[in-house]
Structures are given as structure tokens and as C-alpha cells.
PDB file of N, CA and C in Angstrom:
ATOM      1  N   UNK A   1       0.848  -1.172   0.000  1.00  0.00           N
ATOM      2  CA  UNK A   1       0.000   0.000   0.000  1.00  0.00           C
ATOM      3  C   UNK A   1       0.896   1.239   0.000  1.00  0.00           C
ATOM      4  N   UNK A   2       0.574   2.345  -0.635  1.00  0.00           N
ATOM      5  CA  UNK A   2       0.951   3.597  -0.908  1.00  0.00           C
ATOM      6  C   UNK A   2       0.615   4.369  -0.217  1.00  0.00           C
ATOM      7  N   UNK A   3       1.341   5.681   0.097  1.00  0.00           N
ATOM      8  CA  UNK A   3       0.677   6.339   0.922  1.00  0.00           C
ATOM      9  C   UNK A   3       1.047   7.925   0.270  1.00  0.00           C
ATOM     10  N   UNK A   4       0.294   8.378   0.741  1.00  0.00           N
ATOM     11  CA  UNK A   4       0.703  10.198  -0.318  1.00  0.00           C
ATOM     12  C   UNK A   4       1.464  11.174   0.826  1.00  0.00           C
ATOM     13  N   UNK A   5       2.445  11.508   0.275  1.00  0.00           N
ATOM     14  CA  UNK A   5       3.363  12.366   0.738  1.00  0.00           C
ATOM     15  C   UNK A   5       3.109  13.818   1.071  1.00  0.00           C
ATOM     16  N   UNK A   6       2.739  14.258   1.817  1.00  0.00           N
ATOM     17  CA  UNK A   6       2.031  15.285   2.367  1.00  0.00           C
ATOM     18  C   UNK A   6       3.230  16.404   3.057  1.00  0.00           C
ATOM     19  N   UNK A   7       2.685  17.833   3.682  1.00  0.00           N
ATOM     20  CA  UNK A   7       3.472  18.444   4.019  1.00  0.00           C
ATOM     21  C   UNK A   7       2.926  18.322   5.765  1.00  0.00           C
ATOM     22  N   UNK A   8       3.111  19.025   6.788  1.00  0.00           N
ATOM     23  CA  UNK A   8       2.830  18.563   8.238  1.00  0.00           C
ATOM     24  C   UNK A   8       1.405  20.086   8.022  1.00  0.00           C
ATOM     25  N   UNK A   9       1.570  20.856   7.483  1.00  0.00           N
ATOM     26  CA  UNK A   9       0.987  21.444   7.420  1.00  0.00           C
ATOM     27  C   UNK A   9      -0.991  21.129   6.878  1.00  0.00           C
ATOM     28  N   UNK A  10      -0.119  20.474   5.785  1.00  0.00           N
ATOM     29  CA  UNK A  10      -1.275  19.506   4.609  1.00  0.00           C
ATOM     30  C   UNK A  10      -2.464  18.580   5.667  1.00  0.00           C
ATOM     31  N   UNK A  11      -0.861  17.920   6.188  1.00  0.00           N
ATOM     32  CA  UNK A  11      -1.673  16.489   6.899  1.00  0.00           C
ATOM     33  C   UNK A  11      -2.308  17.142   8.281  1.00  0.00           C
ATOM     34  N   UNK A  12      -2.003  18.284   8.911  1.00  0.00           N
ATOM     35  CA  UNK A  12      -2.855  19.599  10.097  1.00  0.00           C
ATOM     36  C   UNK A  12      -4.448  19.717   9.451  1.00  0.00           C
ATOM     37  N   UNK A  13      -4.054  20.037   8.525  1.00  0.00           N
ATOM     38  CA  UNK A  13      -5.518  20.408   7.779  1.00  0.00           C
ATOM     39  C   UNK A  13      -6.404  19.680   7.400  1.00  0.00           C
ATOM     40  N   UNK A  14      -6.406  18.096   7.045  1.00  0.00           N
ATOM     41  CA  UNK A  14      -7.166  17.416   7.063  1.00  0.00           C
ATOM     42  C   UNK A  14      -7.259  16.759   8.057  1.00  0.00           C
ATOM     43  N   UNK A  15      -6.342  16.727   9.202  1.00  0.00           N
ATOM     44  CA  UNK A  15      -6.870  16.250  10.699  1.00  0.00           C
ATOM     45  C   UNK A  15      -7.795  16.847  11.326  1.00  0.00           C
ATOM     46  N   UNK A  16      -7.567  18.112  11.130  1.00  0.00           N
ATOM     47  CA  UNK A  16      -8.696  18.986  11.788  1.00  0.00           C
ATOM     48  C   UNK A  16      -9.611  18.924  11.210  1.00  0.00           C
ATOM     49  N   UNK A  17      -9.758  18.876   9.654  1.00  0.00           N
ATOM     50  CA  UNK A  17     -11.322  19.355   8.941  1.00  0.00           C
ATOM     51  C   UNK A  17     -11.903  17.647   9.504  1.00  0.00           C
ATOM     52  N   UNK A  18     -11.514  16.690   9.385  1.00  0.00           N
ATOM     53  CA  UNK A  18     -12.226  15.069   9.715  1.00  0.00           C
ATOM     54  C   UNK A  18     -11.963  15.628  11.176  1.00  0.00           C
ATOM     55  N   UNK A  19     -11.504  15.771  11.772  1.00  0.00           N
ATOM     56  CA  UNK A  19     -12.040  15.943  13.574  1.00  0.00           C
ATOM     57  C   UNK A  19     -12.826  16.647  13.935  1.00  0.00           C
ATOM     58  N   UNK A  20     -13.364  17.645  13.091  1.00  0.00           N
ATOM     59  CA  UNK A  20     -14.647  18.775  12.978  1.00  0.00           C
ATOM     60  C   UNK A  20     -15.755  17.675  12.676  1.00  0.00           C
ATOM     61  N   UNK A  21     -15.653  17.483  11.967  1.00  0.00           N
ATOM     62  CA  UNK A  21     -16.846  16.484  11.123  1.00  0.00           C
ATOM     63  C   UNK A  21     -16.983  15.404  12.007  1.00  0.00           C
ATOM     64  N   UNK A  22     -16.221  14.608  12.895  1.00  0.00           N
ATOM     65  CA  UNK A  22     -16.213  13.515  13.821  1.00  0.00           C
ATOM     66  C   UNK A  22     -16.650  14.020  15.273  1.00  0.00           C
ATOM     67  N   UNK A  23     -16.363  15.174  15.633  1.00  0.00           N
ATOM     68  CA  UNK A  23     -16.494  15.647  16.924  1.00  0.00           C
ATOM     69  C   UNK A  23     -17.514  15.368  17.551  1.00  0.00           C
ATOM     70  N   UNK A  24     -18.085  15.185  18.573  1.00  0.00           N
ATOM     71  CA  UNK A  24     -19.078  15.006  19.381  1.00  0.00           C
ATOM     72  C   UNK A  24     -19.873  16.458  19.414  1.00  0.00           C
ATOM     73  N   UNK A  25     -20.670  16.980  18.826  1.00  0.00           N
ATOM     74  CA  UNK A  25     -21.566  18.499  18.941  1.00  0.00           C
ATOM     75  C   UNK A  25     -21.471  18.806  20.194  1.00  0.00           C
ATOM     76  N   UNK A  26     -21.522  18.341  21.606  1.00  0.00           N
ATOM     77  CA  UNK A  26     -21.647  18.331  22.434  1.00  0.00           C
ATOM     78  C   UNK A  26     -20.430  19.158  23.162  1.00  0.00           C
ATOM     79  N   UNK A  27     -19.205  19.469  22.450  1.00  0.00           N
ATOM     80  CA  UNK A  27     -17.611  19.280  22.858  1.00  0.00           C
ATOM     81  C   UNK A  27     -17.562  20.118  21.833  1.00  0.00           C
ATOM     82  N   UNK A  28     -16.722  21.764  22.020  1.00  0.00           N
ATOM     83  CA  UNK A  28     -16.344  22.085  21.121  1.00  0.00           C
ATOM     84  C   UNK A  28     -14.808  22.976  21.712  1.00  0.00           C
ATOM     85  N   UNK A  29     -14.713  22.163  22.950  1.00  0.00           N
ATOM     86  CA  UNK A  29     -13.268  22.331  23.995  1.00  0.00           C
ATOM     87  C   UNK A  29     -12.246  21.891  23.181  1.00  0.00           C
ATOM     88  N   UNK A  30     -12.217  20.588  22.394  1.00  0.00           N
ATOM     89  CA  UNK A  30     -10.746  19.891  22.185  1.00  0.00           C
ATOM     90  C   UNK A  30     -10.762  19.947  20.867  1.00  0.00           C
ATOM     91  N   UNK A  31      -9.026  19.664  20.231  1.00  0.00           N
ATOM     92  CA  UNK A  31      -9.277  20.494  18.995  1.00  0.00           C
ATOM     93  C   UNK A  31      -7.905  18.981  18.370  1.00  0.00           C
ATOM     94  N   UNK A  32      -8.253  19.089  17.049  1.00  0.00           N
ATOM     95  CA  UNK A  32      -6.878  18.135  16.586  1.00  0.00           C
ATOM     96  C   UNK A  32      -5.741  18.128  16.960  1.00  0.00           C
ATOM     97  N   UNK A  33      -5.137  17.177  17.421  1.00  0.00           N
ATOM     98  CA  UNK A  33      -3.492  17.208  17.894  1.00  0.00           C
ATOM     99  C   UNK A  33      -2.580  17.744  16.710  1.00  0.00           C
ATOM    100  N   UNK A  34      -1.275  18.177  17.201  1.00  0.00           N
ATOM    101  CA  UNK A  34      -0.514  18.485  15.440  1.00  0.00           C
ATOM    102  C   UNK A  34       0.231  17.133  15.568  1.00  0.00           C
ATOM    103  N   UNK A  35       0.053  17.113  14.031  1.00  0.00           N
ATOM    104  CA  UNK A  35       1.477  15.940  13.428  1.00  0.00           C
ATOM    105  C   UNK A  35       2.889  16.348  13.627  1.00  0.00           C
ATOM    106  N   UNK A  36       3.593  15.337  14.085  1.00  0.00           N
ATOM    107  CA  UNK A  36       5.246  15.545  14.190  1.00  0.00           C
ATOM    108  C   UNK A  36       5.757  14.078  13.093  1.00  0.00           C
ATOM    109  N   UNK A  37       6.900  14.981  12.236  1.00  0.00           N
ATOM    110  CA  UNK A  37       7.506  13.773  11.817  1.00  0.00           C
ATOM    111  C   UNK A  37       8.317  12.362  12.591  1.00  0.00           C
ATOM    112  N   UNK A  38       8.282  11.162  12.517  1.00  0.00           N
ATOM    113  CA  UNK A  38       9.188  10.433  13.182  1.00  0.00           C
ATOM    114  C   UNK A  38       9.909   9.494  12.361  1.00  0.00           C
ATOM    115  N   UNK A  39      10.783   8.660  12.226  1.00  0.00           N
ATOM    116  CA  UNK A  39      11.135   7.779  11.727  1.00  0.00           C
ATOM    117  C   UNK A  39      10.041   6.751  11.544  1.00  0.00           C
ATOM    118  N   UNK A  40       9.932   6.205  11.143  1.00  0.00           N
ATOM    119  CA  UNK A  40       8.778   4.906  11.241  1.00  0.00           C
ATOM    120  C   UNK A  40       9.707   3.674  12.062  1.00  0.00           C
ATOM    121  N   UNK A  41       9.009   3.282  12.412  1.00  0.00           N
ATOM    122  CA  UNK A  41       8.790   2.107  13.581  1.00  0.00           C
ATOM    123  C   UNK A  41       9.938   0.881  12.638  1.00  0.00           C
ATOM    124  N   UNK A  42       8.858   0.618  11.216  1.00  0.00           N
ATOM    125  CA  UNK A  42       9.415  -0.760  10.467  1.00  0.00           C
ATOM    126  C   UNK A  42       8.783   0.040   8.871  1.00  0.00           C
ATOM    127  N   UNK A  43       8.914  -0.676   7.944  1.00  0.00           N
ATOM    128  CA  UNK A  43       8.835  -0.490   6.747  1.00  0.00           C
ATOM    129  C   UNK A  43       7.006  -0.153   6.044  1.00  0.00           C
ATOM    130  N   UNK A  44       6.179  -0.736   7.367  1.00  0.00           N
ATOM    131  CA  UNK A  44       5.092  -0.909   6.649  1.00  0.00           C
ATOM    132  C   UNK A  44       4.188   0.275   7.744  1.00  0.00           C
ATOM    133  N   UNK A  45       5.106   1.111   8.255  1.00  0.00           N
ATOM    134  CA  UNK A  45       4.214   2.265   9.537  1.00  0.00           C
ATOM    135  C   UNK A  45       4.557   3.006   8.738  1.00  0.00           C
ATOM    136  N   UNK A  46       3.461   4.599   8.787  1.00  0.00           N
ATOM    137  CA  UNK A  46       3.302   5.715   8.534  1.00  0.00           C
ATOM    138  C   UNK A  46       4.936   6.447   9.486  1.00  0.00           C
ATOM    139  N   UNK A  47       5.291   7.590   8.990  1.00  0.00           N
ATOM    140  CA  UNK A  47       6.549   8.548   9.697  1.00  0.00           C
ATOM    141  C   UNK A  47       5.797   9.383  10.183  1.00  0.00           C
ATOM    142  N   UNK A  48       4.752   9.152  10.733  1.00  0.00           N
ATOM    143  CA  UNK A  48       4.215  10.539  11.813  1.00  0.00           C
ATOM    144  C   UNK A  48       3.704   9.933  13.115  1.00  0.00           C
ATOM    145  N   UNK A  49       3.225  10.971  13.710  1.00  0.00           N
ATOM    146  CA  UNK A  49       2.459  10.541  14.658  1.00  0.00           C
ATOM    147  C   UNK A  49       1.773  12.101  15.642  1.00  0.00           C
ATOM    148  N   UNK A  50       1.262  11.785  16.638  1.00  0.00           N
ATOM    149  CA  UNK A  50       0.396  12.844  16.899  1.00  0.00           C
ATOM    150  C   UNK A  50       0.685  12.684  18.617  1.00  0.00           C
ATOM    151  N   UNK A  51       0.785  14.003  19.360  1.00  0.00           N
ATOM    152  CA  UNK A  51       0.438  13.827  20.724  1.00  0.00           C
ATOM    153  C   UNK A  51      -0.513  12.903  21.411  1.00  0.00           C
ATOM    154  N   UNK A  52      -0.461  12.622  22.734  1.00  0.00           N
ATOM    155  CA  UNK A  52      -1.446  12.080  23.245  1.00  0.00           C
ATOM    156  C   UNK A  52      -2.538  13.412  24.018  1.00  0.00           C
ATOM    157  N   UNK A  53      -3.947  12.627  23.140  1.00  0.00           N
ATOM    158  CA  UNK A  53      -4.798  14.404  23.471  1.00  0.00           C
ATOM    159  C   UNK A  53      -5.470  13.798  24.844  1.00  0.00           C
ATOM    160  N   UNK A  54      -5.748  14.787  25.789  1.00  0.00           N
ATOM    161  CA  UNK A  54      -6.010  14.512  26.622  1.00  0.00           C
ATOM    162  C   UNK A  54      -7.287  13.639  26.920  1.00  0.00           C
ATOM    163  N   UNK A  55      -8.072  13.548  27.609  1.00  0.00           N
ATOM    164  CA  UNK A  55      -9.261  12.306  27.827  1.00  0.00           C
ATOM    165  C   UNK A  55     -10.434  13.512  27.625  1.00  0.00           C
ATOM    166  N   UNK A  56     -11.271  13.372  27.466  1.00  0.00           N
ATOM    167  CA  UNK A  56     -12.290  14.080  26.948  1.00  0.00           C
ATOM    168  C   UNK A  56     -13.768  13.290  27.104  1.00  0.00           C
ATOM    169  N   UNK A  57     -14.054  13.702  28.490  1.00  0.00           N
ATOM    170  CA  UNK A  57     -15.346  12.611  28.806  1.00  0.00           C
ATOM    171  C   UNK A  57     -16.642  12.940  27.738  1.00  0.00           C
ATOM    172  N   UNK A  58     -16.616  13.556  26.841  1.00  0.00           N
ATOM    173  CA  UNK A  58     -17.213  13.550  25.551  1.00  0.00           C
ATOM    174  C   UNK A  58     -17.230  12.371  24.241  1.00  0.00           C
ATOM    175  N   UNK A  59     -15.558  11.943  24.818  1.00  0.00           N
ATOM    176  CA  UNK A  59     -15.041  10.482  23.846  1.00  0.00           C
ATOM    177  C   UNK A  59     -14.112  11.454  22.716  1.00  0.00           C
ATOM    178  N   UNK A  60     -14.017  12.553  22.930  1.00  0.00           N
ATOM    179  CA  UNK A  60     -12.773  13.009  21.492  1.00  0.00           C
ATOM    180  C   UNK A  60     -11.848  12.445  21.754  1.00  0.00           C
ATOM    181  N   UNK A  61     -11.332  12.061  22.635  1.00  0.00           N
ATOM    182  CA  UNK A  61      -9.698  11.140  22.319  1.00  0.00           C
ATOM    183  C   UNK A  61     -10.162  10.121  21.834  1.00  0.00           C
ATOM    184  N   UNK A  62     -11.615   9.511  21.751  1.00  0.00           N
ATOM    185  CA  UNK A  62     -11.844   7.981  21.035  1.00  0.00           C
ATOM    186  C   UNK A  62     -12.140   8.679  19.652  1.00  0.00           C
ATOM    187  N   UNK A  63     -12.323   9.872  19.256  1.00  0.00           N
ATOM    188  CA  UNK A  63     -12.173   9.924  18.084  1.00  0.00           C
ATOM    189  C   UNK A  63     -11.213  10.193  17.377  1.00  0.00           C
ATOM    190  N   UNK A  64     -10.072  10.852  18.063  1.00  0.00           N
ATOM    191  CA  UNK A  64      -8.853  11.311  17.938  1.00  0.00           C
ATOM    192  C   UNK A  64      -8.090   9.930  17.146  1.00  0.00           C
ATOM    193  N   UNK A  65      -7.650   8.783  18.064  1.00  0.00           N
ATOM    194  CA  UNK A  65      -7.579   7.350  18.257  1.00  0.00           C
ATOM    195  C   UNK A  65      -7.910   6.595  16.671  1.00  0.00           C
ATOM    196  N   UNK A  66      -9.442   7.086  16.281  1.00  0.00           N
ATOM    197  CA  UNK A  66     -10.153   6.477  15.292  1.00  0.00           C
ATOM    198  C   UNK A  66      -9.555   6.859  13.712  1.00  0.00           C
ATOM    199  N   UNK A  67      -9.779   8.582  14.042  1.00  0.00           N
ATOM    200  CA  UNK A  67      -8.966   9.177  12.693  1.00  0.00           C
ATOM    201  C   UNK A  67      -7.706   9.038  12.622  1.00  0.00           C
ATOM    202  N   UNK A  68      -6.490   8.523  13.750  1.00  0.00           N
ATOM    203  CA  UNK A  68      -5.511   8.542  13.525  1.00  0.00           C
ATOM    204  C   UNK A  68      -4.840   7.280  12.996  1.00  0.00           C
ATOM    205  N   UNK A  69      -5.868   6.124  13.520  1.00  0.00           N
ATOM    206  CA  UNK A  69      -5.908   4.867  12.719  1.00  0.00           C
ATOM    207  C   UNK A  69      -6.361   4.998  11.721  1.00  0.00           C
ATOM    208  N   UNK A  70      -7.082   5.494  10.987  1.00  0.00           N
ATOM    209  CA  UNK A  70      -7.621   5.913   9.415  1.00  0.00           C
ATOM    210  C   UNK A  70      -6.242   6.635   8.590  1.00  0.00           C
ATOM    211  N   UNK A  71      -5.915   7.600   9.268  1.00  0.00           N
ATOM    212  CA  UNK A  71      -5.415   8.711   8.017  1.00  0.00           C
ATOM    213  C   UNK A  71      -3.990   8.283   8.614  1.00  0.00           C
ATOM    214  N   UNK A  72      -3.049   7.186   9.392  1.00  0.00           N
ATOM    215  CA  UNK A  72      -1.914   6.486   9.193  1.00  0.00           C
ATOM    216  C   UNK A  72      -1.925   5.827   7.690  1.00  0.00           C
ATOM    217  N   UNK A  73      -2.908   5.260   7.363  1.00  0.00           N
ATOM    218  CA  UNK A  73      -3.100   4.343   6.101  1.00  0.00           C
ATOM    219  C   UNK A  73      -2.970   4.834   4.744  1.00  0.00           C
ATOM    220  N   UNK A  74      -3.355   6.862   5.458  1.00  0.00           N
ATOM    221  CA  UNK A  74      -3.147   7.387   3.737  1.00  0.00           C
ATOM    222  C   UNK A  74      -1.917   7.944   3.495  1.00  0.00           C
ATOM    223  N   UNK A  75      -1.252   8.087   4.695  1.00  0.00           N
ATOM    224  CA  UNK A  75      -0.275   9.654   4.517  1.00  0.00           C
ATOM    225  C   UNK A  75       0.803   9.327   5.170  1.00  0.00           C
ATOM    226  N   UNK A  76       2.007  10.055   4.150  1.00  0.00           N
ATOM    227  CA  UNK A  76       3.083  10.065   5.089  1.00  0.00           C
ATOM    228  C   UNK A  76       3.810  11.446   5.165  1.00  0.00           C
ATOM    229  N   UNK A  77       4.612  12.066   5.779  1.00  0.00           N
ATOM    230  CA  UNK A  77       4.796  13.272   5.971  1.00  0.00           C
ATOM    231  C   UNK A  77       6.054  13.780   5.669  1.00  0.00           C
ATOM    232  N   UNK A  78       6.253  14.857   5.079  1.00  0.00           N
ATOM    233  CA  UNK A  78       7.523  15.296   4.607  1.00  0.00           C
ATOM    234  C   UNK A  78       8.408  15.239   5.655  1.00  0.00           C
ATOM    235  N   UNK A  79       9.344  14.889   5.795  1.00  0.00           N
ATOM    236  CA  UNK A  79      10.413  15.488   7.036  1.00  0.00           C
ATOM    237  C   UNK A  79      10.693  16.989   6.888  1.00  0.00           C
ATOM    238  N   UNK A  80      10.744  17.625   8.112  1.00  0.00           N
ATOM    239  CA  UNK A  80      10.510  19.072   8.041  1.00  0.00           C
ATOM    240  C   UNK A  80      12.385  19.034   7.745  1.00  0.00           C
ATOM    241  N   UNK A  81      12.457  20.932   7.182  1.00  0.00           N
ATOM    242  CA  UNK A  81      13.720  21.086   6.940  1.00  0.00           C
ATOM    243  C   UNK A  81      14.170  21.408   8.019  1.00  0.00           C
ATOM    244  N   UNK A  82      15.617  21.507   8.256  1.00  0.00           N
ATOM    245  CA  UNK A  82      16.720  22.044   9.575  1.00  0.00           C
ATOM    246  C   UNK A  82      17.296  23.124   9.077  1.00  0.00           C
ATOM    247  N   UNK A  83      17.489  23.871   9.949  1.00  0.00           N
ATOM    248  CA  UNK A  83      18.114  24.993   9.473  1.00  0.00           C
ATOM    249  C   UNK A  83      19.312  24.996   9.722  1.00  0.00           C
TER     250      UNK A  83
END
């Protein structure tokens, strides 16, 4: 499987617009974690990953959790530059 090469910025913006759309109406406190680049784990993991968002007795960290298991599968992330 392929995955599309995105900028951290790119892959911000569709975390948030699907965590808008997933959110609990109820909860409009917690907001998408940002992406950080990482090495990948092994050959077949995504190079990002996301903070741990806090607990949210609404369930947004179970949605947090949900989209981040989804959009690992599409995307992988530029490594940012160094200056």
C-alpha cells in the first residue's frame, strides 16, 4: 500500500477538517493534535504521529484514536527542513 506524501501542514488540515466532522456536537473544547515527523517504527508504519490528546469525557480522544488509525493508512509526511 501507498501512501501520499504530504506536508505537516497539509496532513494539520485534514486532521482537523475530519475531527470537525467527527467531533461530538456536544464538545467544542478539544481540537486536533498536530502531526510531528518520526522515523517509522518498520517499513510498513506511517513517519508521523500525533500527541497524546487529553481524555475528553465527551469520547474526542476515542475519536482522535479512530482518525488517527484511518489517516496512518493514507499519509506520510515530509520530514521538516533544519536549518
Amino acid at each position: 500500500m501507498s501512501r501520499a506524501t504530504i506536508t505537516s501542514a497539509q496532513l494539520y488540515a485534514i486532521l482537523d477538517r475530519e475531527f470537525r466532522q467527527l467531533q461530538p456536537m456536544a464538545c467544542r473544547r478539544c481540537r486536533a493534535p498536530l502531526p510531528y515527523w518520526r522515523a517509522p517504527p518498520d517499513e510498513v508504519s506511517a513517519n508521523w504521529n500525533i500527541g497524546t490528546p487529553e481524555e475528553c469525557p465527551r469520547g474526542c480522544h476515542r475519536v482522535v484514536a479512530e482518525l488517527l488509525a484511518r489517516m496512518w493508512t493514507l499519509y506520510d509526511m515530509e520530514p521538516e527542513a533544519r536549518n
